[in-house]
Protein backbone atom coordinates (compact mmCIF):
# COMPACT_ATOMS: atom_id res chain seq x y z
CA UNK A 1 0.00 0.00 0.00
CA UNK A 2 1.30 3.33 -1.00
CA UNK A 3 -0.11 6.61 -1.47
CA UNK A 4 1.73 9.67 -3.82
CA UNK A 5 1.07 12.41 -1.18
CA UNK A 6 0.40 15.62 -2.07
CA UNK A 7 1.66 17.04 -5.08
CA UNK A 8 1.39 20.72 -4.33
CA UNK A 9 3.19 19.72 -1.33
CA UNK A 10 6.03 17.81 -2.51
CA UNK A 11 9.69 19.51 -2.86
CA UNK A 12 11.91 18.39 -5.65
CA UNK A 13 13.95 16.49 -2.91
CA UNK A 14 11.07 14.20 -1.87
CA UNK A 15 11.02 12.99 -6.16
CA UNK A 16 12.02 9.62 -7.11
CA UNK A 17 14.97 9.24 -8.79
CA UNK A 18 16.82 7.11 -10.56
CA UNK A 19 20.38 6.40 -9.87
CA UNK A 20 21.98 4.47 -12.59
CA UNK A 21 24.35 1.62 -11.43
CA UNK A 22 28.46 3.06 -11.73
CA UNK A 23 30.03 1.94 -14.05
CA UNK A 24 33.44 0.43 -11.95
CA UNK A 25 30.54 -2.30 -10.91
CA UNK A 26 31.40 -5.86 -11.78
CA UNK A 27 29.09 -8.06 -14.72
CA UNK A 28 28.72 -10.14 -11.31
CA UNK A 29 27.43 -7.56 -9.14
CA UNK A 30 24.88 -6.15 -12.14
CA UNK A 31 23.25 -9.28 -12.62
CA UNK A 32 22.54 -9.71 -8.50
CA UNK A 33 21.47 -6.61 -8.26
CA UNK A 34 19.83 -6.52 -11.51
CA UNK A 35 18.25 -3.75 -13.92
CA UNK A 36 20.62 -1.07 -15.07
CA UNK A 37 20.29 1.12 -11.63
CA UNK A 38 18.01 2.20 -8.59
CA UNK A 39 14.89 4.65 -7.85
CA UNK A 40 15.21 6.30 -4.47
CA UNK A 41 12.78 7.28 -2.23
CA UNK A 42 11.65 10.12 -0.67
CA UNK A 43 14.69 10.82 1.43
CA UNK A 44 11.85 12.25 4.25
CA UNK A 45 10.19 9.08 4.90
CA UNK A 46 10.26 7.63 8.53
CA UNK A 47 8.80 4.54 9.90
CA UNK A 48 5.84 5.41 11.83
CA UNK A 49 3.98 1.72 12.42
CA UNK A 50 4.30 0.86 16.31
CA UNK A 51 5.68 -2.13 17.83
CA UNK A 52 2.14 -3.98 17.78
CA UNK A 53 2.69 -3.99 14.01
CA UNK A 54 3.48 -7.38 13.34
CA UNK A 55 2.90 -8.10 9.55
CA UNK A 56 4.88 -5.10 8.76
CA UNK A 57 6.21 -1.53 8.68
CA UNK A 58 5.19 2.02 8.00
CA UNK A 59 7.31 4.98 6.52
CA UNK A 60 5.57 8.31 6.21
CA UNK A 61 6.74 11.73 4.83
CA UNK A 62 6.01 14.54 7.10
CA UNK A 63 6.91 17.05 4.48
CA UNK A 64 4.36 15.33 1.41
CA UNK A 65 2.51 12.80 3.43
CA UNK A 66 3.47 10.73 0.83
CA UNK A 67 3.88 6.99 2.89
CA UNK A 68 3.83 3.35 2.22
CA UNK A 69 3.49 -0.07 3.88
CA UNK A 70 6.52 -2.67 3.77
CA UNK A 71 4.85 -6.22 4.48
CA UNK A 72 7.17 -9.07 6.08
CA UNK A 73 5.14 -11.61 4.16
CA UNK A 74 6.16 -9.96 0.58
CA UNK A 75 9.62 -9.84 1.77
CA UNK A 76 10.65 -13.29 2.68
């Protein structure tokens, strides 16, 4: 779960962006990591769920109010 926030709100520094891979990176190391880089995210988000949250965790932007929900399940 994930929401955009509020554009109107959003600074240039809470944009995804994408960081290519550099270049001094093995063939190895490419292929584990796979694609041809990385999108951040916003650089404001904090977790926020409490320690009753057991299924997962929540990051919220206090800036945007952009957040989303990390589930343990989806990363195992």
């Amino acid at each position: 779960m994930s929401n955009p926030g509020d554009k109107s709100r959003q600074p240039p520094e809470c944009e995804p962006r994408f960081i290519p891979h550099p270049p001094e990176m093995t063939e190895r190391e490419r292929l584990i990591l796979g694609g041809t880089g990385r999108w951040t995210q916003c650089p404001n988000l904090k977790e926020t769920s409490s320690p009753s949250d057991f299924d997962g965790e929540r990051y919220e932007c206090d800036v945007c109010g952009k957040y989303c929900r990390l589930y343990y399940e989806d990363m195992a």
